[in-house]
Protein backbone atom coordinates (compact mmCIF):
# COMPACT_ATOMS: atom_id res chain seq x y z
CA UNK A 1 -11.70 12.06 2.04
CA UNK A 2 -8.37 10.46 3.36
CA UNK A 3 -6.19 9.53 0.90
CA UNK A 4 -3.27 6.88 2.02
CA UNK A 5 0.13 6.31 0.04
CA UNK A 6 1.22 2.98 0.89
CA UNK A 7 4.96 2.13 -0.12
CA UNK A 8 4.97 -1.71 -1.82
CA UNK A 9 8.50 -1.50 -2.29
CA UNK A 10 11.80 -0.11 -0.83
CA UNK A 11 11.77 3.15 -2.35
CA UNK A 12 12.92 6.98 -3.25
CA UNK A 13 11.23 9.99 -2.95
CA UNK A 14 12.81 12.19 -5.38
CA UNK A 15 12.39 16.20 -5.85
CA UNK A 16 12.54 15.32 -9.82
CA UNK A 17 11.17 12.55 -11.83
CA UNK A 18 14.21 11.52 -12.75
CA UNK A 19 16.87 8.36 -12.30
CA UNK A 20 18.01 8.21 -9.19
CA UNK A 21 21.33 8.25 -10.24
CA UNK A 22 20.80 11.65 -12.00
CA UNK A 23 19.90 13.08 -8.71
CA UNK A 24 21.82 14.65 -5.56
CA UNK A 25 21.91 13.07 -2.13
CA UNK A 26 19.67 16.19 -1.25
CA UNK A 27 17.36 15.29 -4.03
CA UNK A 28 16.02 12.12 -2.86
CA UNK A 29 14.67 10.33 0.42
CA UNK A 30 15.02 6.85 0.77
CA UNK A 31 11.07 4.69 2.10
CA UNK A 32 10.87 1.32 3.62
CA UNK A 33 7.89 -0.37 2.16
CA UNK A 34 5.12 -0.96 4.45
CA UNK A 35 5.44 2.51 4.89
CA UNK A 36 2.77 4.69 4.98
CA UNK A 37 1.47 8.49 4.80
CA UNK A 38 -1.86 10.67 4.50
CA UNK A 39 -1.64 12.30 1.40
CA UNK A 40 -3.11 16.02 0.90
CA UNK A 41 -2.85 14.98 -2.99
CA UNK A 42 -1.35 13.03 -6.01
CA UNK A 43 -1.08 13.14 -9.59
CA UNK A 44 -0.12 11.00 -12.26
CA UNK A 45 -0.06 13.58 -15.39
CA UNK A 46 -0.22 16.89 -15.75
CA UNK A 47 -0.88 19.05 -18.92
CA UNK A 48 2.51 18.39 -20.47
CA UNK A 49 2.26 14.64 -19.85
CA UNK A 50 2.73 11.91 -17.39
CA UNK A 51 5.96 12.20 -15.09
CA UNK A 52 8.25 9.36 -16.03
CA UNK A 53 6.48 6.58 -14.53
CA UNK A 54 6.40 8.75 -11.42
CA UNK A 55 3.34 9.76 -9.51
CA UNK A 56 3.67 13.34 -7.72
CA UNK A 57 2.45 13.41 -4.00
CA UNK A 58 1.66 15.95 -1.01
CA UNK A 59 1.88 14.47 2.42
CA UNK A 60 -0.49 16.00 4.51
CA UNK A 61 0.54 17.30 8.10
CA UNK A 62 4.23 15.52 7.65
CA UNK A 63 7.51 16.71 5.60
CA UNK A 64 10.76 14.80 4.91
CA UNK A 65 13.71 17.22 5.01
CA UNK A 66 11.23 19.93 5.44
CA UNK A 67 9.22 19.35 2.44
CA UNK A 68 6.08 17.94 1.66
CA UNK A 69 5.82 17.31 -2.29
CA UNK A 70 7.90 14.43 -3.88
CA UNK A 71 7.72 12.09 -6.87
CA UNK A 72 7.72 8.24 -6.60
CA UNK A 73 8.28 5.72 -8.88
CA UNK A 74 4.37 4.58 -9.15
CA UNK A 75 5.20 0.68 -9.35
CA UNK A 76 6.19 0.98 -5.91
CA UNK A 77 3.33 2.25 -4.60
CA UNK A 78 -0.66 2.06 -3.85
CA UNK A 79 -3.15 5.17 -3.13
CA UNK A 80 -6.36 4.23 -1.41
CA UNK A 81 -9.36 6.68 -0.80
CA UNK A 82 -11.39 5.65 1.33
CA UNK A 83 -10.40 2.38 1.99
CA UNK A 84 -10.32 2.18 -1.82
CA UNK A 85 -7.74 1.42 -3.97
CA UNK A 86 -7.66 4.30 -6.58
CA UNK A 87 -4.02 4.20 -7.73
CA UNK A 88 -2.77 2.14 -9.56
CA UNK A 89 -6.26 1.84 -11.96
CA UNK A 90 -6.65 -1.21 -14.29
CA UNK A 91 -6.33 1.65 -16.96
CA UNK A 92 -2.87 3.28 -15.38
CA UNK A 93 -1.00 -0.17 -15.65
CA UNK A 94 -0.26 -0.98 -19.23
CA UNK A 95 0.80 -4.77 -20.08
CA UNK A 96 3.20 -5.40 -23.02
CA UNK A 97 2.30 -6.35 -26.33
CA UNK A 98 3.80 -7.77 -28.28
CA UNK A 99 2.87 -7.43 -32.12
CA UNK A 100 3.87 -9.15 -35.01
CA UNK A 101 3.56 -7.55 -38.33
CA UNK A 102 5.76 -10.14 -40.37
CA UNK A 103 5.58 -14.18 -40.67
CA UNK A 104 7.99 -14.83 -37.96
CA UNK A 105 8.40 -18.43 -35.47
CA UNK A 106 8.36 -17.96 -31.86
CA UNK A 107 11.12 -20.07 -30.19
């Protein structure tokens, strides 16, 4: 299967999931969008949770400052297998609702 990380937006790859501005220059690598790589693998979540809005990747065959594992923020990004698109999922992008629980008037 050949999985393909395509970068919709000017980007960071970051060693953490964290704010960029929480992070050292070492910590992140700054991605054009229209950029693209062959992923060995991704995730979303993990056991403890999801990663900040982040999505965890391996390149396959390539590194960026000698490493091959980073997290990006997952709004800037698309994961086809196969030709398919497989991240983000209709379920994996959540809309806002808004609820109202009192009598209220919307201006």
């Amino acid at each position: 299967m050949v999985q393909i990380l395509t970068i919709v937006q000017n980007t960071l790859f970051k060693l953490r999931p964290e704010q960029a501005s929480q992070l050292g220059d070492r910590e992140k690598y700054a991605v054009s969008a229209g950029t693209t790589f062959e992923l060995h693998s991704y995730a979303y979540a993990d056991i403890n949770g999801d990663f900040n809005g982040h999505v965890r990747v391996a390149l396959r065959n390539q590194t960026l400052n000698g490493l091959n594992t980073w997290f990006v923020y997952g709004k800037h990004i698309t994961i086809e297998a196969n030709g398919e698109v497989v991240y983000p999922h209709e379920d994996q992008v959540s809309n806002p609702i808004l609820w109202i629980n009192a009598n209220t008037i919307l201006k």
